[in-house]
Protein backbone atom coordinates (compact mmCIF):
# COMPACT_ATOMS: atom_id res chain seq x y z
CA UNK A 1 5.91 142.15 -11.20
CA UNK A 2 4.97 140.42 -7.81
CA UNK A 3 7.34 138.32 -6.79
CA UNK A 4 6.18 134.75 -5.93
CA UNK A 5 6.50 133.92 -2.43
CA UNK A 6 9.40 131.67 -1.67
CA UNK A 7 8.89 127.78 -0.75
CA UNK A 8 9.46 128.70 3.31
CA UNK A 9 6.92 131.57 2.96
CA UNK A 10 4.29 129.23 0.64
CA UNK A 11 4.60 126.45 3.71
CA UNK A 12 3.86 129.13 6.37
CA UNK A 13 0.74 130.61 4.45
CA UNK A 14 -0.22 126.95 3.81
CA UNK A 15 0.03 126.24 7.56
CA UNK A 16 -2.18 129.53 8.21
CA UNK A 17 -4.90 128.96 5.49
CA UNK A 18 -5.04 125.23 7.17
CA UNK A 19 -5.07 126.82 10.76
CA UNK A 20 -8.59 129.04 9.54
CA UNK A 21 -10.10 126.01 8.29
CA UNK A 22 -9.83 123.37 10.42
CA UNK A 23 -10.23 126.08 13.92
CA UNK A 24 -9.54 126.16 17.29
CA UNK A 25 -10.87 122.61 18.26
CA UNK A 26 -9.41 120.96 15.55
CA UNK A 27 -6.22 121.98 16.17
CA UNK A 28 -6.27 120.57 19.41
CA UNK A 29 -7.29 117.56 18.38
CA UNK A 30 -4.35 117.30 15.98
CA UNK A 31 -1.94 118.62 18.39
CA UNK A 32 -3.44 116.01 20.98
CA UNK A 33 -2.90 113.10 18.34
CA UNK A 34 0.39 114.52 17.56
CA UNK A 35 1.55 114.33 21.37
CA UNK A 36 -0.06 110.40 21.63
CA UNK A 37 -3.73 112.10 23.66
CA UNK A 38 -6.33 110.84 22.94
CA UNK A 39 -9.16 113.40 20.97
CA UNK A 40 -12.32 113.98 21.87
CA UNK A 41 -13.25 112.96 18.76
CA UNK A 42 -11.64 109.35 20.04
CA UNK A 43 -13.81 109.24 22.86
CA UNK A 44 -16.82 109.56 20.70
CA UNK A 45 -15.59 107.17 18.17
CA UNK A 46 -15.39 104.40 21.22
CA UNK A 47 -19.02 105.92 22.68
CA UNK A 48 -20.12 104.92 19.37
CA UNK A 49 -18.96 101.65 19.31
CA UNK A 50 -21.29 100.40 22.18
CA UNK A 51 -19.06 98.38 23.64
CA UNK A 52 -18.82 98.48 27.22
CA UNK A 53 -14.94 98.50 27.35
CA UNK A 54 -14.64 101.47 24.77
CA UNK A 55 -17.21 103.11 26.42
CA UNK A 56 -15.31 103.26 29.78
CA UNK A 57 -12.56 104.29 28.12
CA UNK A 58 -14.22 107.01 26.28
CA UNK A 59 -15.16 108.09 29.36
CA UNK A 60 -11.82 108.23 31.14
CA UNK A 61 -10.82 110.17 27.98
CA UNK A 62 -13.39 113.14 28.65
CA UNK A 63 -12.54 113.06 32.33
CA UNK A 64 -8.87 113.79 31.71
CA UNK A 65 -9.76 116.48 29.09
CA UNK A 66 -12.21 117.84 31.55
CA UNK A 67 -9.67 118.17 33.78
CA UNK A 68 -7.62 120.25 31.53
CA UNK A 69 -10.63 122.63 31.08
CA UNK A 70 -11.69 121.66 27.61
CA UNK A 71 -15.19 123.14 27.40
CA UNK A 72 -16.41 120.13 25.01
CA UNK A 73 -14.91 117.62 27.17
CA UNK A 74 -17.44 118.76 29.86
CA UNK A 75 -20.17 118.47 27.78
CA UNK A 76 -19.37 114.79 26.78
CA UNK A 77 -18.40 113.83 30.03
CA UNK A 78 -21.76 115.20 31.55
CA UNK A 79 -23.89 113.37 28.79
CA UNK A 80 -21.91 110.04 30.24
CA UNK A 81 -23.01 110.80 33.70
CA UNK A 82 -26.47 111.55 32.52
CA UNK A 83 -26.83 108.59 29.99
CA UNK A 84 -24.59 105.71 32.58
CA UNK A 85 -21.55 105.55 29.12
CA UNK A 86 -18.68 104.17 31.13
CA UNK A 87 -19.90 105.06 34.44
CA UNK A 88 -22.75 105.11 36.67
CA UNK A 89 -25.47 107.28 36.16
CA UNK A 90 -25.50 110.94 37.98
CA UNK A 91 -27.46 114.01 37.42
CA UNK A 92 -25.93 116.27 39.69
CA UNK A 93 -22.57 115.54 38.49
CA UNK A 94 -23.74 116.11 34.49
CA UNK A 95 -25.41 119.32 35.61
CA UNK A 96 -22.42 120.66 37.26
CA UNK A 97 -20.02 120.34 34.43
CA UNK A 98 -22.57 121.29 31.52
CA UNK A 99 -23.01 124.44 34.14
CA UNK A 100 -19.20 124.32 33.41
CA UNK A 101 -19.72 124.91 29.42
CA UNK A 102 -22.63 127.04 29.91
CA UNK A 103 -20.21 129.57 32.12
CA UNK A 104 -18.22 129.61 29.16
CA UNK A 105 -21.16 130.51 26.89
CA UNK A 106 -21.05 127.84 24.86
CA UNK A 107 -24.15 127.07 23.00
CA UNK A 108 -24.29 123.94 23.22
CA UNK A 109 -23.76 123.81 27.16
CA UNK A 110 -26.28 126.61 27.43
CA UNK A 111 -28.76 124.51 25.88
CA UNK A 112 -27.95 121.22 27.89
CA UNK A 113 -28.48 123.12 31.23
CA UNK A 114 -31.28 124.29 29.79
CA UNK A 115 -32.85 121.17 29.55
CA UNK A 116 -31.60 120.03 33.37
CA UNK A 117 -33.66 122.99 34.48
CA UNK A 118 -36.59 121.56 32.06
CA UNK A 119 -36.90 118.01 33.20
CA UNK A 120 -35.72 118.97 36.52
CA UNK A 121 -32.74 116.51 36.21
CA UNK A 122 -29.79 117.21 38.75
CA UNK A 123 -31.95 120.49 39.55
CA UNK A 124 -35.12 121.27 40.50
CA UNK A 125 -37.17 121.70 37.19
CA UNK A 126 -37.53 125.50 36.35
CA UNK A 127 -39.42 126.50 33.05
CA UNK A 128 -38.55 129.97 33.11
CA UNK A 129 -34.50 129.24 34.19
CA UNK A 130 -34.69 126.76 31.13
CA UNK A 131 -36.23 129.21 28.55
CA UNK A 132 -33.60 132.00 29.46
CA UNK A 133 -30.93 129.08 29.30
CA UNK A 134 -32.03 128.68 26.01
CA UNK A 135 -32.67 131.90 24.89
CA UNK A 136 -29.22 132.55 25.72
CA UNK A 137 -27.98 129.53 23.22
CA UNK A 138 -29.64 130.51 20.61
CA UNK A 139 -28.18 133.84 20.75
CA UNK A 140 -24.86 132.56 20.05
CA UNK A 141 -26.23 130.91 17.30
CA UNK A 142 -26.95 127.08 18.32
CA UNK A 143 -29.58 125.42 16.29
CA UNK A 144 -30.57 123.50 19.05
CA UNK A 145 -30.59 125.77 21.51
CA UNK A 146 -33.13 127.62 19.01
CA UNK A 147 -35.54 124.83 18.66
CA UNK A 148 -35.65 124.38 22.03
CA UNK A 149 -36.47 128.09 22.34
CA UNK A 150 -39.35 127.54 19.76
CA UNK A 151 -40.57 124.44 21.62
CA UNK A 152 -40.66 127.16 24.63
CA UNK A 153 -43.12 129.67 23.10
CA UNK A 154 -45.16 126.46 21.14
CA UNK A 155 -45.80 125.19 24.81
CA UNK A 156 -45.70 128.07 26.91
CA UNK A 157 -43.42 126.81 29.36
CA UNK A 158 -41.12 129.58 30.95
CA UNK A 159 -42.85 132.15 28.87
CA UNK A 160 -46.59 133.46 27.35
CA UNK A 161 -47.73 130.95 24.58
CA UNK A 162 -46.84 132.29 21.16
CA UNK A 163 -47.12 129.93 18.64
CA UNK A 164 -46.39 132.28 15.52
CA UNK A 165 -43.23 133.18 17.41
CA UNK A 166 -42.50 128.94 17.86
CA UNK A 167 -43.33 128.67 14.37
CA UNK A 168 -40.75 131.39 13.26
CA UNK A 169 -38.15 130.20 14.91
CA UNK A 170 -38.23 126.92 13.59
CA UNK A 171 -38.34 128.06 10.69
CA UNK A 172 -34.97 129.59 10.79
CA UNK A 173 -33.27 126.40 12.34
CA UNK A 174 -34.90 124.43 9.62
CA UNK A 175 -33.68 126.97 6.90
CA UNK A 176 -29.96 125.98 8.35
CA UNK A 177 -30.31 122.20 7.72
CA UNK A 178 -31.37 122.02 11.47
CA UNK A 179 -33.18 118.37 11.58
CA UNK A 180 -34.46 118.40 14.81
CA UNK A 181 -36.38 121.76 14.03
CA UNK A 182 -37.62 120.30 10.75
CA UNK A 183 -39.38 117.21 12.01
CA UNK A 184 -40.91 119.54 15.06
CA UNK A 185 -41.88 121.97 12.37
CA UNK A 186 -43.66 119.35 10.15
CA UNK A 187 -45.71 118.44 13.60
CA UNK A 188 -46.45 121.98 14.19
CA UNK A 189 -47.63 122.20 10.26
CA UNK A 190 -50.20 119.41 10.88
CA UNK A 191 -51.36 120.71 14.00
CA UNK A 192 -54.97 123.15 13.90
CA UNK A 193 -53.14 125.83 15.73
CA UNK A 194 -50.65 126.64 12.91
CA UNK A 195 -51.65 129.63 11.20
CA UNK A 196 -51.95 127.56 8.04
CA UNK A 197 -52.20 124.15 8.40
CA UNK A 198 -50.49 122.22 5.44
CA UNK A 199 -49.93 118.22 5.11
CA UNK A 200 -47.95 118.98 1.84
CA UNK A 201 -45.44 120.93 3.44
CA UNK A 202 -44.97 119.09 6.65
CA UNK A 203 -44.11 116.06 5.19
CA UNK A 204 -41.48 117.58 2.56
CA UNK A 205 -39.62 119.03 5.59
CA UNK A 206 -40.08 115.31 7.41
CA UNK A 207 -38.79 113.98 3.98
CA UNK A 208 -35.87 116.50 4.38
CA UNK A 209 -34.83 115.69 8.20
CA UNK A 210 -34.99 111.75 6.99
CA UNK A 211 -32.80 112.24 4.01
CA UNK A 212 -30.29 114.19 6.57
CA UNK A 213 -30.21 110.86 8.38
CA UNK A 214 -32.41 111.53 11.20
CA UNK A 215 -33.52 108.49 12.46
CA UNK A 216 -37.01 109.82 14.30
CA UNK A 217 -37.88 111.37 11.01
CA UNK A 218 -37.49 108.12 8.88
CA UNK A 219 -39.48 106.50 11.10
CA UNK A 220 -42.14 109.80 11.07
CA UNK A 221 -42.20 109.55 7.66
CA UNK A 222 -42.76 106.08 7.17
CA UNK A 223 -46.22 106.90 9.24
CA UNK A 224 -46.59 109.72 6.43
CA UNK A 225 -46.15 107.01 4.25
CA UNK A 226 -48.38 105.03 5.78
CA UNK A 227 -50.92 107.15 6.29
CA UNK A 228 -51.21 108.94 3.33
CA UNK A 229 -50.32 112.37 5.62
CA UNK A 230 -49.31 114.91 3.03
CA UNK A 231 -48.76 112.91 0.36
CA UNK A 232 -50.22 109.53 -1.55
CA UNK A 233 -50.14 106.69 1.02
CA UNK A 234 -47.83 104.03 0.30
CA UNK A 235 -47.23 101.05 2.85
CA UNK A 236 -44.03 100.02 0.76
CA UNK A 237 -42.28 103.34 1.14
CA UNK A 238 -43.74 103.40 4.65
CA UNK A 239 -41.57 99.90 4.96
CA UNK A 240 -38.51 101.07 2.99
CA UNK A 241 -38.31 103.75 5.48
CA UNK A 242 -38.99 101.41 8.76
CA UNK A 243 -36.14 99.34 7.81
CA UNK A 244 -33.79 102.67 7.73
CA UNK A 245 -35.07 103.82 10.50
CA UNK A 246 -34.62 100.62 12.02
CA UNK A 247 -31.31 99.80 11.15
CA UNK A 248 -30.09 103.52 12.45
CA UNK A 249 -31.14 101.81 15.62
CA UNK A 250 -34.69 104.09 16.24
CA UNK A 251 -36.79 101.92 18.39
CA UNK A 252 -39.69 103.54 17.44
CA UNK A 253 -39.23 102.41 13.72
CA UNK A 254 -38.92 98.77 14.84
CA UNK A 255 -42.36 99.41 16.10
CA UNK A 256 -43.34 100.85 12.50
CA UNK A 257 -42.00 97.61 11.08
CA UNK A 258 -43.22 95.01 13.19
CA UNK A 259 -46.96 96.60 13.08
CA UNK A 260 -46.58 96.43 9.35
CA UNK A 261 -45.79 92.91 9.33
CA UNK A 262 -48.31 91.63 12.01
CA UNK A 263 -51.00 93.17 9.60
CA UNK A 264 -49.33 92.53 6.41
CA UNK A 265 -49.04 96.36 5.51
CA UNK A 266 -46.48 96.73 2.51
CA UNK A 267 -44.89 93.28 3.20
CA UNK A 268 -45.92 89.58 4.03
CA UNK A 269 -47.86 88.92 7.23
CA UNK A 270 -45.17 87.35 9.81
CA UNK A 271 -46.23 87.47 13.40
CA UNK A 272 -42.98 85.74 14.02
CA UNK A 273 -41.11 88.41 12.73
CA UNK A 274 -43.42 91.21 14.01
CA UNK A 275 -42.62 89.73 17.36
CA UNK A 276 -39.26 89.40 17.07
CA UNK A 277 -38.73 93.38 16.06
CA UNK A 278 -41.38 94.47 19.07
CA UNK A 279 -38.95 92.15 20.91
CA UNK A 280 -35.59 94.01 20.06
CA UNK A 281 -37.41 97.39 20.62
CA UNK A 282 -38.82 96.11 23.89
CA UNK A 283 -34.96 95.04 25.09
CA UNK A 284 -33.66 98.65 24.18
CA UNK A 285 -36.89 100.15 26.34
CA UNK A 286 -39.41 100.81 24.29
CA UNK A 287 -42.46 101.18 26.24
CA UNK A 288 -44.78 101.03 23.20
CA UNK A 289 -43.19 97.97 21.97
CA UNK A 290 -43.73 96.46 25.67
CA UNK A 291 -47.12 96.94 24.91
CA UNK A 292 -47.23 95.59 21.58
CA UNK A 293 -45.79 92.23 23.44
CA UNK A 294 -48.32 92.30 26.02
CA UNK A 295 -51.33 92.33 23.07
CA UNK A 296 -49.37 89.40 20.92
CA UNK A 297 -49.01 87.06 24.16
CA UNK A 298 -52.81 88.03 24.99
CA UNK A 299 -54.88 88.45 21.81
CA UNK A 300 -53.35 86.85 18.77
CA UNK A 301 -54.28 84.27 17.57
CA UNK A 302 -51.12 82.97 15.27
CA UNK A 303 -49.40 83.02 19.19
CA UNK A 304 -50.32 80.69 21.66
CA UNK A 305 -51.97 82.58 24.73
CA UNK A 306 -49.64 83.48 27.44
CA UNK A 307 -51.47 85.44 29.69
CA UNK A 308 -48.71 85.62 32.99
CA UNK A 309 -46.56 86.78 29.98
CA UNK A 310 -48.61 89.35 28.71
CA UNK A 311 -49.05 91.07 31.97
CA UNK A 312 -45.28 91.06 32.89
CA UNK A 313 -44.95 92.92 29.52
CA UNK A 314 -47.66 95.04 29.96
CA UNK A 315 -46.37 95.69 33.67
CA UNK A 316 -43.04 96.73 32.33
CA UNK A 317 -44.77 98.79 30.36
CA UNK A 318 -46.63 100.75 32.56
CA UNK A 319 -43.96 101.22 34.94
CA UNK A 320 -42.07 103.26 32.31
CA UNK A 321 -45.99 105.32 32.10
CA UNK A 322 -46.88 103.92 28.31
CA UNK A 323 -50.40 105.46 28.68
CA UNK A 324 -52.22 101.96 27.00
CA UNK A 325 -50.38 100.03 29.06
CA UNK A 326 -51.91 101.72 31.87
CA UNK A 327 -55.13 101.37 30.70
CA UNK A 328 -54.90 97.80 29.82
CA UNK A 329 -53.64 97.24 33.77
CA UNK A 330 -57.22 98.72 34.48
CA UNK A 331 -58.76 96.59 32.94
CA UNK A 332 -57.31 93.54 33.90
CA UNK A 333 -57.65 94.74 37.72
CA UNK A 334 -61.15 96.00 36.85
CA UNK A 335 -62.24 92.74 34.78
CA UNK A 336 -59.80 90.51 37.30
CA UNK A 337 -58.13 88.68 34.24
CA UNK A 338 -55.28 87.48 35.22
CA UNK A 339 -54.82 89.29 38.52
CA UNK A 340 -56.64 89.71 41.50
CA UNK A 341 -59.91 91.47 41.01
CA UNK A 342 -58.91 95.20 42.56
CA UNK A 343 -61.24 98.05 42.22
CA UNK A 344 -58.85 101.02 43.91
CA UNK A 345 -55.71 99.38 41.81
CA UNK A 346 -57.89 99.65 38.79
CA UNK A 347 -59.26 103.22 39.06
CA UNK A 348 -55.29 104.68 39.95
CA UNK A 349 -54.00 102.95 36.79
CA UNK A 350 -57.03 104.34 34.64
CA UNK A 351 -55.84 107.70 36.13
CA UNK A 352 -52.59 107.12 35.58
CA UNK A 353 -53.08 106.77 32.08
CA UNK A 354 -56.02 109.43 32.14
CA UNK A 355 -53.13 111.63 33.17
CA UNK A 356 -50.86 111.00 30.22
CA UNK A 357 -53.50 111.90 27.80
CA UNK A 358 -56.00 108.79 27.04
CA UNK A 359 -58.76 109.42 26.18
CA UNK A 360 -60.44 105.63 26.84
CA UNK A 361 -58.96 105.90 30.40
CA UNK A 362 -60.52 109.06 31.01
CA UNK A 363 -63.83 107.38 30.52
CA UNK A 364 -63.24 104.72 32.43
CA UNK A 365 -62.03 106.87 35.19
CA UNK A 366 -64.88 108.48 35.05
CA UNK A 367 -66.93 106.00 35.71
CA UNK A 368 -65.59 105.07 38.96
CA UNK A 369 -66.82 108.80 39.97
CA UNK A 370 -69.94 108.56 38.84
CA UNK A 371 -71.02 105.10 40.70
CA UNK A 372 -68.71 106.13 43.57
CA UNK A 373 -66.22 102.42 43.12
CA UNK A 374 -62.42 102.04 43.63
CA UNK A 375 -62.56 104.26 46.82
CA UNK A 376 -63.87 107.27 45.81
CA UNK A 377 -66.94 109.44 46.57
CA UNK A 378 -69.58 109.54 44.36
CA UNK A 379 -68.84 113.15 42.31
CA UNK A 380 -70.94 113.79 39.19
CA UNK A 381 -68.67 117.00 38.64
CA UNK A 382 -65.59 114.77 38.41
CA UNK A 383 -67.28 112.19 36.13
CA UNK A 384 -68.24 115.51 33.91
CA UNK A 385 -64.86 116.90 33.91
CA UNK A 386 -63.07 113.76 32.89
CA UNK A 387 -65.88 112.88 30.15
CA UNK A 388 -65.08 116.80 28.72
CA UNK A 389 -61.68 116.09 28.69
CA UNK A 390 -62.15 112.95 26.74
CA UNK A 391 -64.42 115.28 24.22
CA UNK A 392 -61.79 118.25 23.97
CA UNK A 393 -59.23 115.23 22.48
CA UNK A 394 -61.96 114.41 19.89
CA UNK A 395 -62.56 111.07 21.10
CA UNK A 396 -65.64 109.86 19.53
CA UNK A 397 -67.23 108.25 22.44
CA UNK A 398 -65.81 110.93 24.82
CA UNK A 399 -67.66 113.66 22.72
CA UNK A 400 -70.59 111.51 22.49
CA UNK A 401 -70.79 110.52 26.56
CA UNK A 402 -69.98 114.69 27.31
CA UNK A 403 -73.13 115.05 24.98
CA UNK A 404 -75.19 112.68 27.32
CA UNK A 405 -73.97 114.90 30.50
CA UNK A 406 -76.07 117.37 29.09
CA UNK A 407 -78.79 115.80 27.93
CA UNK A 408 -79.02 114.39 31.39
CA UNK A 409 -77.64 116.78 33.92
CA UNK A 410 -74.93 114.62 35.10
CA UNK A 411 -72.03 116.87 36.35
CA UNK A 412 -73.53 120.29 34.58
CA UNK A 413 -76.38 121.75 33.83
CA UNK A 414 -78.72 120.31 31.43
CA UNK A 415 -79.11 121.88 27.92
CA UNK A 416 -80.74 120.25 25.21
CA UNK A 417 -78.90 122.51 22.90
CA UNK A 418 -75.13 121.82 24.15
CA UNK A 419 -76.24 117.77 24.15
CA UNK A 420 -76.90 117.74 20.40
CA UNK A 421 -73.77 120.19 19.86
CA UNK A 422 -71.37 116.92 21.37
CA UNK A 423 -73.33 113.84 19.85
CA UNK A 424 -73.58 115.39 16.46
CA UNK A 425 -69.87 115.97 16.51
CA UNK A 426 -69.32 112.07 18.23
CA UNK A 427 -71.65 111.00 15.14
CA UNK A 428 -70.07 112.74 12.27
CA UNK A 429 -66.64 111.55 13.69
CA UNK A 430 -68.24 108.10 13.10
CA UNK A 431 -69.39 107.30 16.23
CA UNK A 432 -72.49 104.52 15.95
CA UNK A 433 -74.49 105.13 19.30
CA UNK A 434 -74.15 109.17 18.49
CA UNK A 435 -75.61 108.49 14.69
CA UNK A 436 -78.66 105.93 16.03
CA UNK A 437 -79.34 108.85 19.26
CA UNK A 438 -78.91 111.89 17.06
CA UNK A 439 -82.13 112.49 15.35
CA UNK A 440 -83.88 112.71 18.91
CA UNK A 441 -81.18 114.57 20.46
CA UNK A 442 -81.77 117.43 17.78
CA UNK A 443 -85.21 117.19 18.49
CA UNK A 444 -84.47 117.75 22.04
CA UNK A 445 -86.39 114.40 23.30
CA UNK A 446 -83.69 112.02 23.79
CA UNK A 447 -85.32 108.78 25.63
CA UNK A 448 -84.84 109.08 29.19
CA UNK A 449 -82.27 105.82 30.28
CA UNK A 450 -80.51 105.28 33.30
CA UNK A 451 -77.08 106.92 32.85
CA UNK A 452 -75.60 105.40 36.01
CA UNK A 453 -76.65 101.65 36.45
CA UNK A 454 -75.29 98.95 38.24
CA UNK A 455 -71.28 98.55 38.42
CA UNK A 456 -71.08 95.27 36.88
CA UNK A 457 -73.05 95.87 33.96
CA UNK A 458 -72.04 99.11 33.13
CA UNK A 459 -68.44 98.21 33.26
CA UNK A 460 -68.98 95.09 31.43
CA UNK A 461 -70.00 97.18 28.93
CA UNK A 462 -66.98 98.53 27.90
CA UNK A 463 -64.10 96.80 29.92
CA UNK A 464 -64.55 93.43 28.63
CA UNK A 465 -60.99 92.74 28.84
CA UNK A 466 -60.19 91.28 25.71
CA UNK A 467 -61.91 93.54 23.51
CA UNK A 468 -60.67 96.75 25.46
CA UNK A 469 -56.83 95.64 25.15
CA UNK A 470 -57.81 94.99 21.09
CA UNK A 471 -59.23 98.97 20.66
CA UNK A 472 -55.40 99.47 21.05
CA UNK A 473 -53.24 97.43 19.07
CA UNK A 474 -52.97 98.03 15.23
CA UNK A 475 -55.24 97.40 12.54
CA UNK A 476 -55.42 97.63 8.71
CA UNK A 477 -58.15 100.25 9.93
CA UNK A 478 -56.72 101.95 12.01
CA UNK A 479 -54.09 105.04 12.08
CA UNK A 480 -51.01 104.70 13.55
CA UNK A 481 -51.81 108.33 14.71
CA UNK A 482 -53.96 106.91 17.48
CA UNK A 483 -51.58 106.85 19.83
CA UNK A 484 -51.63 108.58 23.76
CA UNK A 485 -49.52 110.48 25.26
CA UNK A 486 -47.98 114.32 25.78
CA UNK A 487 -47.08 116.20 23.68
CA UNK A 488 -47.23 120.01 21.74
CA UNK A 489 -51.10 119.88 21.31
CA UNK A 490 -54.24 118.19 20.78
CA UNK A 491 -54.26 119.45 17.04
CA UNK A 492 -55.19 117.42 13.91
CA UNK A 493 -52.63 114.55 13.05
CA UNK A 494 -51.61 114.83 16.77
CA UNK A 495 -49.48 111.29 15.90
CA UNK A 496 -46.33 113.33 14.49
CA UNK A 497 -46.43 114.43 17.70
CA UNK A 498 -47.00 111.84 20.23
CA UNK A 499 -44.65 109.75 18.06
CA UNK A 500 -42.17 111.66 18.47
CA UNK A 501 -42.42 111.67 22.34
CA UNK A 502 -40.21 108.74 23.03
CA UNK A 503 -37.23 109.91 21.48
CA UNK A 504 -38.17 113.62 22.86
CA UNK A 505 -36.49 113.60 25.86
CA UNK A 506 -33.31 111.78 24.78
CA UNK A 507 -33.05 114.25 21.89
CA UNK A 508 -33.39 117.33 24.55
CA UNK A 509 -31.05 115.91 27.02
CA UNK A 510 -28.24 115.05 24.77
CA UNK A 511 -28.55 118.32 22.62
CA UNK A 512 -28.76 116.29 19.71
């Protein structure tokens, strides 16, 4: 019979067993607590905390790890350099020690440099040094590393476009629990590129990341909510999960909330209180919320009408590039509401905002080049090319204006053909003008009008300032997928996407 191990012998396999559990960075962290060091896991308990004091401290604590060579103490210590936790802000100095980790191959400092070389932070931006970065991390089996990789081949930066590739990978990382590869996979799901697109599924892995805690994807999937995107719309479970989203301190579900309550979606209409959230998203840098300020102060009537106010929001705004903001500085310039009346300063915010992916600016921007204002050349080809990229975003009048270039000749040739093509597809998205113009279109006689008139009127047409800055603040009517901005594509139920744009970069840069 075996004998049973003695008590001495019984301790020493304890200690062992305890050893393979907790690993190599645990054990250091006990031996450091042991000896009176602080852990890392102190420092991030005091990051956490917010408090400037703790933070500093937490910061000291990485620096005299760092200096010790611990590979994770680099890492934190670079994310305080790159975020400003405990000390002022420095790129170069976060690059060089996640270069530090990523020497080491760690996975997690692979992917971190690989994201310096992406957004060109402490470094001079380098797709295909960030994809190999990556490519690397995932290879030692770091999630996020790997959706990073995907978000590589979905975009095509540092390598050929392969979107079944992005997809697969994601796939993987979201098969591990990975939440950050779930919510990108439920955008890529809802997006016309995906080999099969399918609502249903996108939002069960966006229910998935939220239940994990992710903050973007409660606030994603109170828009599913919302929206009826993948399953039955709502507005009450679309609130339930602002308010979580909201109190995990996502700025973009403040936003959520406060829309909900300035139109009285799934709880009682408060502007007060809508203001008060866009308020506390504003103060944390929310550009959208900025925005949302800049519309209450200007157009709503339960607030009294501050309009100095609602172009230092709207400024603020716009400085950080929220595309509507920029557009709504157009018009103001353009309209002179509020401001100076300044063609050139009009036309460089519409482009601005053209730039980032509105559509309406694109129009407007347009129109500049076609009458020749805001000190540039009259250039038909220009005012085509902006209209068409208007169109290729689906924007109603954008597809129905691209459909006038042809019936006219401005900026391309004209073909009667290619005209109808673009207002029937302006009409059946809804489009009024397209549905009245359509029947002649198709018959290839569209009335003759003058396409180009005078400045003034043409403009007043459609940059009547109030009514312009109203096309983009919420309404009962209107999906809170209508937003601008960058992004994966310019597939169907784009908003998963641009939504998740402001919390895009922090989530890359912090390997999160």
């Amino acid at each position: 019979m075996r004998k049973k191990p003695n008590s001495r012998f019984r301790g020493l396999m304890a200690g062992l067993w305890l050893m393979a559990i907790v690993g190599l960075v645990g054990i250091t962290n006990i031996l450091q607590a042991a000896q009176g060091t602080p852990s890392i896991a102190e420092g991030k308990r005091l990051v956490a905390s917010k408090s400037s004091v703790d933070q500093q401290q937490a910061f000291e604590i990485f620096q005299s790890l760092s200096r010790k060579g611990n590979i994770e103490a680099h890492i934190e210590l670079g994310l305080c350099y790159l975020d400003g936790i405990g000390v002022s802000k420095d790129d170069t100095k976060a690059f060089e020690l996640f270069k530090k980790a990523a020497d080491a191959k760690d996975g997690r400092g692979l992917s971190l440099l690989g994201n310096m070389y992406h957004f060109g932070r402490g470094v001079k931006a380098e797709s295909t040094k960030a994809f190999d970065l990556y490519r690397q991390s995932a290879a030692t089996g770091n999630l996020t590393g790997q959706t990073n990789l995907a978000r590589c081949y979905l975009e095509g930066k540092g390598v050929t476009k392969n979107w079944a590739k992005g997809e697969e990978l994601l796939r993987e990382a979201a098969a591990k629990n990975h939440a950050d590869a779930m919510v990108t996979l439920a955008a890529v799901l809802v997006d016309s590129r995906s080999k099969k697109v399918d609502a249903a599924e996108s939002f069960r892995w966006m229910k998935q990341a939220a239940e994990l805690q992710d903050p973007e994807a409660m606030t994603l999937l109170g828009h599913m909510y919302r929206e009826g995107v993948g399953t039955s719309a709502n507005s009450s479970l679309a609130v339930e999960w602002y308010r979580k989203a909201t109190s995990a301190g996502d700025t973009n579900g403040m936003v959520g909330l406060a829309d909900c309550y300035l139109l009285g979606t799934g709880v009682a209409k408060n502007v007060q209180t809508s203001q008060t959230h866009y308020r506390t998203a504003a103060d944390r840098g929310n550009a959208l919320a900025m925005k949302r300020l800049g519309d209450l102060y200007l157009n709503n009537q339960a607030l009294p009408r501050d309009l100095p106010k609602a172009i230092e929001w709207y400024e603020k705004a716009a400085k950080l590039g929220q595309p509507d903001a920029l557009n709504t500085m157009g018009v103001l310039y353009v309209t002179g509401t509020g401001v100076t009346l300044d063609e050139k300063t009009a036309l460089e915010y519409f482009l601005q905002s053209a730039n980032a992916g509105n559509p309406l600016a694109m129009l407007h921007a347009a129109k500049f080049f076609a009458m020749g204002r805001g000190g540039v050349k009259q250039n038909f080809k220009t005012y085509a090319a902006w209209v068409r990229k208007s169109a290729d975003l689906r924007y109603p009048e954008g597809m129905y204006e691209y459909g006038l270039c042809f019936a006219y000749g401005d900026g391309v040739k004209r073909n009667d053909k290619t005209a109808a093509l673009w207002i029937r597809k302006a009409a059946d998205a809804g489009y009024a003008q397209a549905k009245k113009d359509l029947p002649a279109a198709e018959a290839g006689n569209l009335a003759e009008m003058q396409m180009i008139g005078q400045f003034a009127e043409q403009m007043g047409k459609v940059m009547n300032a109030l009514d312009e800055i109203s096309k983009s603040m919420p309404s009962s009517d209107q999906p809170v997928w209508e937003g601008f901005g960058g992004g994966l594509s310019e597939g169907t139920k784009e908003a998963i996407r641009e939504n998740r744009a402001w919390n895009d970069d922090i989530r890359r840069m912090n390997g999160n």
